[in-house]
C-alpha atoms as a PDB file:
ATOM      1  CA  UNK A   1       0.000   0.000   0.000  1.00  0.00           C
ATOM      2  CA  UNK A   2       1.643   3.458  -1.223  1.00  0.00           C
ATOM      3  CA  UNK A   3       1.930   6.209   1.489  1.00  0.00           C
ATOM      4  CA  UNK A   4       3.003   9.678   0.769  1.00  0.00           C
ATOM      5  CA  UNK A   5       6.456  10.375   0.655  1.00  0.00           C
ATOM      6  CA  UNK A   6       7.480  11.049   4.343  1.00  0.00           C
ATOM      7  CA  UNK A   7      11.121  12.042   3.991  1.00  0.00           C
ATOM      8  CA  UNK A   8      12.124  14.328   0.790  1.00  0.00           C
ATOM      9  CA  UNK A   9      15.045  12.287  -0.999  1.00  0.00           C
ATOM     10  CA  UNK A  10      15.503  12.786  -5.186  1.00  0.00           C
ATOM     11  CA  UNK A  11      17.122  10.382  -7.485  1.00  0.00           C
ATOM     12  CA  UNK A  12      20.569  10.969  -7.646  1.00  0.00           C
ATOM     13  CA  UNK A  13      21.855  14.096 -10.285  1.00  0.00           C
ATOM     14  CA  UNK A  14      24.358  12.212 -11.872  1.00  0.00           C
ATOM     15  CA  UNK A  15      22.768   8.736 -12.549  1.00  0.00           C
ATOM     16  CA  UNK A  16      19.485  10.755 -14.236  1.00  0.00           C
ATOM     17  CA  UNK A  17      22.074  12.919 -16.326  1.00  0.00           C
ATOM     18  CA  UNK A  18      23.581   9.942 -17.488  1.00  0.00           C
ATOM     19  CA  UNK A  19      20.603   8.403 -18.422  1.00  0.00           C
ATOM     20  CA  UNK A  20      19.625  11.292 -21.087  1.00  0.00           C
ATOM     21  CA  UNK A  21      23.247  10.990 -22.106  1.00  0.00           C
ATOM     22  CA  UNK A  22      22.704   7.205 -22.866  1.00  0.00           C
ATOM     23  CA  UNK A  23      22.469   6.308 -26.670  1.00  0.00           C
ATOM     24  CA  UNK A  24      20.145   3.680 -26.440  1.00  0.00           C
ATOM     25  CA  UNK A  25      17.968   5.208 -23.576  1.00  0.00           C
ATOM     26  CA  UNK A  26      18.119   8.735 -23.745  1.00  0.00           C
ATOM     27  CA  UNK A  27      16.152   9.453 -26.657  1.00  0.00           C
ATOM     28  CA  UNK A  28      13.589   7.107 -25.623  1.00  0.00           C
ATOM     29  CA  UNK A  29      13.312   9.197 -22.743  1.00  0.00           C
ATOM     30  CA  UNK A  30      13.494  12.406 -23.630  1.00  0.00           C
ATOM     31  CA  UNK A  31      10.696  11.701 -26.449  1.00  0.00           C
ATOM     32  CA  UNK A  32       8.996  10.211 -23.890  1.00  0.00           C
ATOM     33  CA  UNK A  33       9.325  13.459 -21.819  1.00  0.00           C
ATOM     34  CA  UNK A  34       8.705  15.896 -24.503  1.00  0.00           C
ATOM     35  CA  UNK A  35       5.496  13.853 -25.888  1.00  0.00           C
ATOM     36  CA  UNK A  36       3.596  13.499 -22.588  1.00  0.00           C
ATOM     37  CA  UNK A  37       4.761  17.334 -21.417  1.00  0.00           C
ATOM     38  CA  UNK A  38       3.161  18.784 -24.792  1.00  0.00           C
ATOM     39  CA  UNK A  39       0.346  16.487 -25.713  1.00  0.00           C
ATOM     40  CA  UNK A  40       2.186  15.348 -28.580  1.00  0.00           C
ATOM     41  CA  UNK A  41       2.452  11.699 -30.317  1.00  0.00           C
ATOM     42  CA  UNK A  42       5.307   9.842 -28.836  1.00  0.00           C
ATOM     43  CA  UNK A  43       5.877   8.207 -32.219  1.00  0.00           C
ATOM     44  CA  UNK A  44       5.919  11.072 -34.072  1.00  0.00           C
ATOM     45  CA  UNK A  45       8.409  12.694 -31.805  1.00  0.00           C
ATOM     46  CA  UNK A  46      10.815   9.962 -31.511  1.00  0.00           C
ATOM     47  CA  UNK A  47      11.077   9.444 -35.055  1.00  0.00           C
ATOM     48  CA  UNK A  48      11.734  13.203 -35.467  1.00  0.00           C
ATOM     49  CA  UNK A  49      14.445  14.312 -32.972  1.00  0.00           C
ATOM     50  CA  UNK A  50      17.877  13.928 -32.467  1.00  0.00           C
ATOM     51  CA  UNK A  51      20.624  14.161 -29.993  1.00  0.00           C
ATOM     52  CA  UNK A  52      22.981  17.729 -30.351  1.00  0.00           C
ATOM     53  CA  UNK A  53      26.483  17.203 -30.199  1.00  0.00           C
ATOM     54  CA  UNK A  54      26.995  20.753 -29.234  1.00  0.00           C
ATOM     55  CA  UNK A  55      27.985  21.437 -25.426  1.00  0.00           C
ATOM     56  CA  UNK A  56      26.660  24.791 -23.603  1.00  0.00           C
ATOM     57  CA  UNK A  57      28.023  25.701 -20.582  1.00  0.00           C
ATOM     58  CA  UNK A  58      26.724  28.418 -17.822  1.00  0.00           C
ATOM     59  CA  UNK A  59      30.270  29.340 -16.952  1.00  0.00           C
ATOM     60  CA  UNK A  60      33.613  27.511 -17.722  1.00  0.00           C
ATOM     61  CA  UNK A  61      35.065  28.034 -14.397  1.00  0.00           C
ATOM     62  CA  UNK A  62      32.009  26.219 -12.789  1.00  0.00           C
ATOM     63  CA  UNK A  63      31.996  22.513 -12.544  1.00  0.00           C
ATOM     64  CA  UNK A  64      28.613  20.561 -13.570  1.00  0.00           C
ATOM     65  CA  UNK A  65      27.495  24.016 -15.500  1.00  0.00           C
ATOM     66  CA  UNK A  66      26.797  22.609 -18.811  1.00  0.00           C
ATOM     67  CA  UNK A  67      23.377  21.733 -20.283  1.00  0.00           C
ATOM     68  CA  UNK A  68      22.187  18.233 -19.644  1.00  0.00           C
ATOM     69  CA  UNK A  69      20.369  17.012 -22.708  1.00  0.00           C
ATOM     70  CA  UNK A  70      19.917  18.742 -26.096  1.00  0.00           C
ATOM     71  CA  UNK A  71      17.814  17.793 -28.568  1.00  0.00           C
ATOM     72  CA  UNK A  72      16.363  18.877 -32.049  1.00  0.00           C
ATOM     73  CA  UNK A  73      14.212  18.453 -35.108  1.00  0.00           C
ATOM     74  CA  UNK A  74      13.904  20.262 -38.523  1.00  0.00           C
ATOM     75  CA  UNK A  75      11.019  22.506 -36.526  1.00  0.00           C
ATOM     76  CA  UNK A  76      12.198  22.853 -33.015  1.00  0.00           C
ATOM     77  CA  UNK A  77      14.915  22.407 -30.087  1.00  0.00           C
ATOM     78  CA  UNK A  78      14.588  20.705 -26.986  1.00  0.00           C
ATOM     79  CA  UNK A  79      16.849  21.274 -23.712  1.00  0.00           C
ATOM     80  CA  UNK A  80      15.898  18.791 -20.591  1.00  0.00           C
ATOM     81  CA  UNK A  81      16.892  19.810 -17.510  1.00  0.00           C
ATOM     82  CA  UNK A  82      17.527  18.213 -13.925  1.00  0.00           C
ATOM     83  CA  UNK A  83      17.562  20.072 -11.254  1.00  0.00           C
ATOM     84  CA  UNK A  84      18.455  18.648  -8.126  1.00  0.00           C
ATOM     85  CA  UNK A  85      18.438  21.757  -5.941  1.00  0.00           C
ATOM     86  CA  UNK A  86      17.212  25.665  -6.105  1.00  0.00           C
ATOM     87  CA  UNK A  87      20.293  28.235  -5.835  1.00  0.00           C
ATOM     88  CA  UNK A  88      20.341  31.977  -6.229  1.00  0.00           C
ATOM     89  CA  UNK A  89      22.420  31.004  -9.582  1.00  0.00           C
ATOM     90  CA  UNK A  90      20.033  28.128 -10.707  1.00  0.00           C
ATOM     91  CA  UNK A  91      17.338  30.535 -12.802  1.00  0.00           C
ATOM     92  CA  UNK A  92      20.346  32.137 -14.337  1.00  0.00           C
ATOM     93  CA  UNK A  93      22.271  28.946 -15.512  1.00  0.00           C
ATOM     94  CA  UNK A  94      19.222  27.327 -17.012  1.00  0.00           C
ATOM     95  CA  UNK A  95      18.171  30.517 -18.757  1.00  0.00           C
ATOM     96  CA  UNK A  96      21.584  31.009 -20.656  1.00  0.00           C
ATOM     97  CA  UNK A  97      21.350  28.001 -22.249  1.00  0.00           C
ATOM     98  CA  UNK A  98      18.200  28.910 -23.746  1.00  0.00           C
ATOM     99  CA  UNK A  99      19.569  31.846 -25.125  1.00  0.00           C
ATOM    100  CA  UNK A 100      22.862  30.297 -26.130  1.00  0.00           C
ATOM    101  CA  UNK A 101      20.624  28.362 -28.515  1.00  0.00           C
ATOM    102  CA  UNK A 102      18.368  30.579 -29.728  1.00  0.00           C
ATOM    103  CA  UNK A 103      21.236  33.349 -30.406  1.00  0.00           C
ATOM    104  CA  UNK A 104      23.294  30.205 -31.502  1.00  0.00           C
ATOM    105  CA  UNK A 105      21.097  30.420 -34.710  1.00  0.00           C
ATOM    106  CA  UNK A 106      21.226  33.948 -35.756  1.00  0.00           C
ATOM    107  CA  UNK A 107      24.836  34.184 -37.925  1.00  0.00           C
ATOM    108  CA  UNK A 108      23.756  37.115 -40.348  1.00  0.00           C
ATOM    109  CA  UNK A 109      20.499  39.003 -40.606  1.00  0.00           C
ATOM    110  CA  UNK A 110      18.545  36.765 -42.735  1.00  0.00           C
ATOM    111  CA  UNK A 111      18.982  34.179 -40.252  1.00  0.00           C
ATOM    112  CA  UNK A 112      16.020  35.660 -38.096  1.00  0.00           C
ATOM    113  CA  UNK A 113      13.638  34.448 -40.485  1.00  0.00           C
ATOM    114  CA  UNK A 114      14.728  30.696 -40.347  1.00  0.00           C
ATOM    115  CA  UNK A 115      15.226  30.397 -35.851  1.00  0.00           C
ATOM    116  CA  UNK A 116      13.824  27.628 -34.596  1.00  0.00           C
ATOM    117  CA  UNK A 117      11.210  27.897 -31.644  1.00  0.00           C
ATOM    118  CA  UNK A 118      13.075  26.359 -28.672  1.00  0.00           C
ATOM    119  CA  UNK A 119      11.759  24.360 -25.596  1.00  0.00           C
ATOM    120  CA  UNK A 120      12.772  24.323 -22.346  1.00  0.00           C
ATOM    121  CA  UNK A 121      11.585  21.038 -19.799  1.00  0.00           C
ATOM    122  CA  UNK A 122      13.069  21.093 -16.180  1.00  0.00           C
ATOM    123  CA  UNK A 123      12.752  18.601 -14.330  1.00  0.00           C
ATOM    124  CA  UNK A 124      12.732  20.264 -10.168  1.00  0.00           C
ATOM    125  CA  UNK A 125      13.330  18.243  -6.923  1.00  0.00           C
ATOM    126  CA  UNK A 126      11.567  21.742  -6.069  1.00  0.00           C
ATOM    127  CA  UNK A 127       8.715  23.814  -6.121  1.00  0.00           C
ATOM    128  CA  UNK A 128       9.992  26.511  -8.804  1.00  0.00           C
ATOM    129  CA  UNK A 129       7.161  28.990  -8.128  1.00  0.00           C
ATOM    130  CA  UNK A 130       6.143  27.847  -4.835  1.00  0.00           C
ATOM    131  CA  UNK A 131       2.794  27.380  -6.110  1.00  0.00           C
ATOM    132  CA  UNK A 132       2.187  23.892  -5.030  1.00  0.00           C
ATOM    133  CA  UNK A 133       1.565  22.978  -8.749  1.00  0.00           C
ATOM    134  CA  UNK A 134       2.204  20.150 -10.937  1.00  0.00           C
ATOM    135  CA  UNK A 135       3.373  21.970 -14.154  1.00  0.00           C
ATOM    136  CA  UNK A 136       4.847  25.886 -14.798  1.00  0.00           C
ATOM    137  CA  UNK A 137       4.870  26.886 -18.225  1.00  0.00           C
ATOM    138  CA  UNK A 138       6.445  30.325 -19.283  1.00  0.00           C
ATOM    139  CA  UNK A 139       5.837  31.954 -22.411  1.00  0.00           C
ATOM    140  CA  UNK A 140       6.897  35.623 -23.416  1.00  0.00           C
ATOM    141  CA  UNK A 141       3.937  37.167 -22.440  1.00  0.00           C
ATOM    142  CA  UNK A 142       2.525  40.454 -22.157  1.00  0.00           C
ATOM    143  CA  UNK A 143       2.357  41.657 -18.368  1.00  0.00           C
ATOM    144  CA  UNK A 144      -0.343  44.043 -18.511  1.00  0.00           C
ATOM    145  CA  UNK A 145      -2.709  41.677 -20.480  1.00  0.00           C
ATOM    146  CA  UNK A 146      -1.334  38.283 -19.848  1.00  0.00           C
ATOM    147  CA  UNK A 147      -1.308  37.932 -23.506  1.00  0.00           C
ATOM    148  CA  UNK A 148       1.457  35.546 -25.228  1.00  0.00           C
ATOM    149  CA  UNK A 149       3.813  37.426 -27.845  1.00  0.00           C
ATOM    150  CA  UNK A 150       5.556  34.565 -28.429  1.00  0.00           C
ATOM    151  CA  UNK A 151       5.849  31.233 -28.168  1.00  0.00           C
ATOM    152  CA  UNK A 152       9.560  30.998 -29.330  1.00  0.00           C
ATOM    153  CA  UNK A 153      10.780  30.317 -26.329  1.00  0.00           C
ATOM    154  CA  UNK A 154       8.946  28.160 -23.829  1.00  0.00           C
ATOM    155  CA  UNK A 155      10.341  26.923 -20.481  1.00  0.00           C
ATOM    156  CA  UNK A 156       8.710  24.542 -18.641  1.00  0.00           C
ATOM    157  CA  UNK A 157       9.110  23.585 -14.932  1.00  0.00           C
ATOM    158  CA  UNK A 158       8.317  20.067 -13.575  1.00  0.00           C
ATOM    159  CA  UNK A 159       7.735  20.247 -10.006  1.00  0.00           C
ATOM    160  CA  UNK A 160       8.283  16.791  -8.247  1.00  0.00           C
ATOM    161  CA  UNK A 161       7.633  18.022  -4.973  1.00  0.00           C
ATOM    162  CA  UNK A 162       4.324  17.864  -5.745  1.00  0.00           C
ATOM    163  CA  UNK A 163       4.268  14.097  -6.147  1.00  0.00           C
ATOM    164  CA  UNK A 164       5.450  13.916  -2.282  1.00  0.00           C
ATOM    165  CA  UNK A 165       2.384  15.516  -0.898  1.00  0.00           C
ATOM    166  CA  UNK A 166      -0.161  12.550  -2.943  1.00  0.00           C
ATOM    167  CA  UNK A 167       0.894   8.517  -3.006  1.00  0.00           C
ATOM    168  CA  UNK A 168       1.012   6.852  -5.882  1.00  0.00           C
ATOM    169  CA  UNK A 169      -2.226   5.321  -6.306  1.00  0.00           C
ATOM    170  CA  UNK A 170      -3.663   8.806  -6.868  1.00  0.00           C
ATOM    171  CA  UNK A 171      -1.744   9.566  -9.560  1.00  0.00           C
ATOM    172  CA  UNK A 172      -1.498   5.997 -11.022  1.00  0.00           C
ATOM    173  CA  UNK A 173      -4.105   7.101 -14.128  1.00  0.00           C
ATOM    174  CA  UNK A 174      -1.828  10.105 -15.327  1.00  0.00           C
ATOM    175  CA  UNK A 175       1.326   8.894 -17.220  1.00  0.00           C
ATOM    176  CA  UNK A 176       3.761  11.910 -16.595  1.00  0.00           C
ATOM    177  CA  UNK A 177       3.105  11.945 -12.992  1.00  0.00           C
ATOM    178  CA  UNK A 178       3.270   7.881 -12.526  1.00  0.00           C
ATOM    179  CA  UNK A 179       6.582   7.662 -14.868  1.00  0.00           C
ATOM    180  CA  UNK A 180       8.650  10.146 -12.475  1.00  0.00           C
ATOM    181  CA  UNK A 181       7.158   9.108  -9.554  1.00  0.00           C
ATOM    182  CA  UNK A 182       9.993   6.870  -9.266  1.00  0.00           C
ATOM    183  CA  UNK A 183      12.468   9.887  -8.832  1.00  0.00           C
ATOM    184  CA  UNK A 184      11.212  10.891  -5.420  1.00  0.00           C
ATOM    185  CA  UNK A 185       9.751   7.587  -4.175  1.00  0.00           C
ATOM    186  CA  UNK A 186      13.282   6.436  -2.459  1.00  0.00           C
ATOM    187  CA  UNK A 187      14.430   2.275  -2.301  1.00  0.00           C
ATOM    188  CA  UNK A 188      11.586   1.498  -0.344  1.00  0.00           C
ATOM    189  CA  UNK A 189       9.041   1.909  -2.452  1.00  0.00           C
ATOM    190  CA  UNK A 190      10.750   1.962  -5.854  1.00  0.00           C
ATOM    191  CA  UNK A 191      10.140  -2.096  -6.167  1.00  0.00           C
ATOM    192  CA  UNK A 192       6.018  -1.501  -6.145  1.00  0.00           C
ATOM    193  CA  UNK A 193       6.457   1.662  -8.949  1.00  0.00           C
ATOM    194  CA  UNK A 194       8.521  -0.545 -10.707  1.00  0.00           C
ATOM    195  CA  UNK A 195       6.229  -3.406 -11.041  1.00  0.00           C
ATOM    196  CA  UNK A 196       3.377  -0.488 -12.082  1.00  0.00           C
ATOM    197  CA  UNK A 197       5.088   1.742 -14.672  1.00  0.00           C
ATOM    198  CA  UNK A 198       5.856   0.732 -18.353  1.00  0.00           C
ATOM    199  CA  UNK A 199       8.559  -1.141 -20.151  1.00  0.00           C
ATOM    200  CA  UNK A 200      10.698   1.821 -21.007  1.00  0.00           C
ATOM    201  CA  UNK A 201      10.821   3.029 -16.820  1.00  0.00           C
ATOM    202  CA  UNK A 202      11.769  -0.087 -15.963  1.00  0.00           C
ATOM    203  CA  UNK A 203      14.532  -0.225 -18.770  1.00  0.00           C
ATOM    204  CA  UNK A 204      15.467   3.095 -16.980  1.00  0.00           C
ATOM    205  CA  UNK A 205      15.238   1.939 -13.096  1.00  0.00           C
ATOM    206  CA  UNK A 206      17.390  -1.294 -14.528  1.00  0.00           C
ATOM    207  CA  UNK A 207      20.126   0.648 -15.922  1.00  0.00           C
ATOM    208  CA  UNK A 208      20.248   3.176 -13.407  1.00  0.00           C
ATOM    209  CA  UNK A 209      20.570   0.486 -10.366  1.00  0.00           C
ATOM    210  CA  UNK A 210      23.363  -0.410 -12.733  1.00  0.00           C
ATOM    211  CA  UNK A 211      25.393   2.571 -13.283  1.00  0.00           C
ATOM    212  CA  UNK A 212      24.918   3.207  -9.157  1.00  0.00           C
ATOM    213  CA  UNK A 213      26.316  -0.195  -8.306  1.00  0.00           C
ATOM    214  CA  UNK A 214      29.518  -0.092 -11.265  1.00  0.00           C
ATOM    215  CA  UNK A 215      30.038   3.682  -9.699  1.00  0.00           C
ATOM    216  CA  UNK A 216      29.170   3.045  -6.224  1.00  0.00           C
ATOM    217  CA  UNK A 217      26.334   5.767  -5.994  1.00  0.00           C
ATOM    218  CA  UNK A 218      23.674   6.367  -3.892  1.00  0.00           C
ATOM    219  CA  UNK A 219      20.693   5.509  -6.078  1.00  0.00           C
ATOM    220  CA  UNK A 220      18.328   8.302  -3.765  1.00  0.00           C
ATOM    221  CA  UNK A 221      20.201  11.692  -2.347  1.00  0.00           C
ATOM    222  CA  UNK A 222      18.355  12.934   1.142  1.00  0.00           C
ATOM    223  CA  UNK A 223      16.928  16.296   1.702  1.00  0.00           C
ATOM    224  CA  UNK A 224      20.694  17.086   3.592  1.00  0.00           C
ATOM    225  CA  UNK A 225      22.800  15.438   1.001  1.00  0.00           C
ATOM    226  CA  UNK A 226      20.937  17.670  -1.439  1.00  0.00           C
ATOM    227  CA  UNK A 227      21.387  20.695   0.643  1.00  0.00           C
ATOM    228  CA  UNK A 228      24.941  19.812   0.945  1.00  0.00           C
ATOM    229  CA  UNK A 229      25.271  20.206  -2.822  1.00  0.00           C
ATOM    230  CA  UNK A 230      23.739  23.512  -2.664  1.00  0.00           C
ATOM    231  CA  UNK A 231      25.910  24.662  -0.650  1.00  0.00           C
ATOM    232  CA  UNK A 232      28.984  23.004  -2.154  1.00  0.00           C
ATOM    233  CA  UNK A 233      27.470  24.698  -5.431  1.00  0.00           C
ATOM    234  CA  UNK A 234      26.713  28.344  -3.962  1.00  0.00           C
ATOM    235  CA  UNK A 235      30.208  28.410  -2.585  1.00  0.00           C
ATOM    236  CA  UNK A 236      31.799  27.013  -5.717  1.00  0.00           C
ATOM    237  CA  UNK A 237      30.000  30.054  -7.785  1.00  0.00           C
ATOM    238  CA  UNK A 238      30.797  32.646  -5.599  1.00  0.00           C
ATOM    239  CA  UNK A 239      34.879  31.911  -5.772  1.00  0.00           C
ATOM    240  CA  UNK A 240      34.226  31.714  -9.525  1.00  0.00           C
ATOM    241  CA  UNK A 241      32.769  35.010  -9.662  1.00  0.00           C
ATOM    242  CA  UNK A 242      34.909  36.635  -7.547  1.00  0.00           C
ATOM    243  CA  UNK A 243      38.126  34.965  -9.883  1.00  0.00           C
ATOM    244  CA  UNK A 244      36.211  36.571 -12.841  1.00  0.00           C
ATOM    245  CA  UNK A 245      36.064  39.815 -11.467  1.00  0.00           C
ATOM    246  CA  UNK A 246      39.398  40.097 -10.262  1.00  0.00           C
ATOM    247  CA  UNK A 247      40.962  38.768 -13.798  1.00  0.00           C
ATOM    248  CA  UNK A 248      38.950  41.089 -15.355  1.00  0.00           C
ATOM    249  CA  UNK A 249      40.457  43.672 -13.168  1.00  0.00           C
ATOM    250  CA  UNK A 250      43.709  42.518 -14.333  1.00  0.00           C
ATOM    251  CA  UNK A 251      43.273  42.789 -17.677  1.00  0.00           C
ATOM    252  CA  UNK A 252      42.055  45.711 -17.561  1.00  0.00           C
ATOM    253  CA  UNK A 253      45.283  47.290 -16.058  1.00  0.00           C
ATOM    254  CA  UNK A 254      47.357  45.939 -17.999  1.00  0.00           C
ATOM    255  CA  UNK A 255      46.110  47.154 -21.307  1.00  0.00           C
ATOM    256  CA  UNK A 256      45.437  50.395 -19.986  1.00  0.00           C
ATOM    257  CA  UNK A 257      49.076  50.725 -18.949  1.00  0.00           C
ATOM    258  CA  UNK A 258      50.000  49.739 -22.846  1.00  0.00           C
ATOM    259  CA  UNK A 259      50.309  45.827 -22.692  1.00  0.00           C
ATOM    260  CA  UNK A 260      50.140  44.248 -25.443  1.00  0.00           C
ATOM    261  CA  UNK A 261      47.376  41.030 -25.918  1.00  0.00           C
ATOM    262  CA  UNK A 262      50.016  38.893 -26.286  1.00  0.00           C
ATOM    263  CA  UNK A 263      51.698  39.684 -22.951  1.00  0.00           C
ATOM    264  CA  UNK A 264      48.560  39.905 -21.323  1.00  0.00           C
ATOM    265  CA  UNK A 265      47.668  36.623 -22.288  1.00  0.00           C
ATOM    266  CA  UNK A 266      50.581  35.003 -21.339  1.00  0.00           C
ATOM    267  CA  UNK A 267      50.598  36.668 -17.769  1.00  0.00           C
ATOM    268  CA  UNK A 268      47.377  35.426 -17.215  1.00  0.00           C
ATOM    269  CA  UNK A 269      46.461  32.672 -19.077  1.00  0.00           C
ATOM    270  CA  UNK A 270      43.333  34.159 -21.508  1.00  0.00           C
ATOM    271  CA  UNK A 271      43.150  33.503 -24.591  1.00  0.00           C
ATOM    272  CA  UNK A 272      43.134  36.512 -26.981  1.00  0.00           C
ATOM    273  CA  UNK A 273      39.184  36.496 -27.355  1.00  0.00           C
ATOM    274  CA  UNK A 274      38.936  36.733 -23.792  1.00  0.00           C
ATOM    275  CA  UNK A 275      40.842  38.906 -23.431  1.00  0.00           C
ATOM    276  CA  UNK A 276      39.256  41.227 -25.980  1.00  0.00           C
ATOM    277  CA  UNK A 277      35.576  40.364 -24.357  1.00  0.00           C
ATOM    278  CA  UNK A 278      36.856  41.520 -20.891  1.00  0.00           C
ATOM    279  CA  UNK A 279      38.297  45.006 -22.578  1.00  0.00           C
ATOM    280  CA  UNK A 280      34.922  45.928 -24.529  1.00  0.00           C
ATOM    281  CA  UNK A 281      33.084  45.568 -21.525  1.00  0.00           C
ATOM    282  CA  UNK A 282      31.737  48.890 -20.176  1.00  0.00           C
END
């Protein structure tokens, strides 16, 4: 008999992240995801996306910062998010890399005519809006009116700490809701969702009990562990940001004092576009 969730524990970061990564499971996934967040045919979406080679990143001085799983079609591009934690940094990272891709497509000025609406889908240990809702969906919208602009870029926030307040036999008729429920269930309960959700979940709960045991993870993080990370995470940020600032300082001196880019690059490490960046800033 399923109880609500008593004790807040997510699936572990890195074993989910690896999972979207996977070639054979990943895609199955994500179309899964994307078909069941957007009322679209799973079918049809599987059949029409593909995995992006290209890497974002939120900051290259910050460890874990790059995107998790890109996807795209001929119409459309697809980020999926996990996020484990909130931070004051979090709404920030996430956002640049959906403006990484969309500014990723413009080259010259006929390019604005060909940009391919993009779609953001989080998945939060959280509750982004504090809301107590299932599902956030963002739009560019109009904030007298509440009328959408546009619908080029959509981000949409998955809030699992919903699913902690209701067991699972509640939700057991609505696919999205029953497929993650495994993410915030913990061990005890995972072997009862696993005999209730569909072949692909299980395929998913198999190979993720068998990346933790090759890697020796935790398959579940606790409520400290994860607020462990965030620390680990805000402190890691800050030091980066305050080692931007102060090599931007540097740079800065030096060219004002008649250093050449060369010399400043070797003193410091930069590369020449950098180095430039850091000079036209205001």
């Amino acid at each position: 008999m399923f109880t609500k969730i008593n004790k807040p524990v997510f699936f572990n970061e890195k074993i989910m992240k690896k999972i979207f990564k996977n070639e054979k499971l990943g895609k199955k996934l994500s179309a899964k995801l994307i078909s069941e967040v957007m009322n679209l045919d799973y079918d049809i979406v599987y059949n029409n996306i593909e995995k992006s080679s290209e890497e974002i990143a939120f900051s290259a001085l910050t460890v874990n910062s790059t995107a998790d799983a890109i996807y795209y079609s001929d119409r459309m591009y697809f980020d999926i998010e996990i996020n484990l934690y909130s931070s004051d940094s979090k709404p920030k990272q996430i956002e640049s890399y959906v403006y990484q891709l969309y500014l990723g497509q413009i080259h010259t000025f006929k390019d604005y005519n060909k940009i391919k609406p993009i779609v953001q889908i989080s998945i939060d240990s959280y509750d982004y809006l504090g809301e107590k809702d299932f599902i956030y969906k963002f739009y560019l919208m109009d904030n007298k009116y509440h009328k959408i602009v546009s619908d080029s870029i959509q981000m949409i926030h998955i809030n699992l700490d919903y699913l902690r307040n209701i067991s699972y036999n509640e939700i057991e008729k609505d696919e999205l809701k029953k497929n993650l429920y495994f993410l915030i269930c913990g061990n005890e309960e995972l072997n009862q969702v696993y005999e209730r959700v569909d072949k692909l979940m299980k395929e998913i709960i198999d190979e993720s009990k068998k990346i933790a045991g090759i890697e020796k993870m935790n398959l579940y993080l606790t409520d400290e562990e994860m607020l462990e990370l965030d620390k680990k995470h805000y402190i890691e940020v800050g030091y980066n940001q305050g080692r931007e600032e102060k090599e931007s300082e540097i740079v800065k001196s030096f060219y004002q004092n008649g250093a050449s880019l060369e010399l400043i690059s070797k003193s410091t490490g930069l590369s020449i576009e950098d180095i430039n960046k850091i000079i036209k800033e205001k």
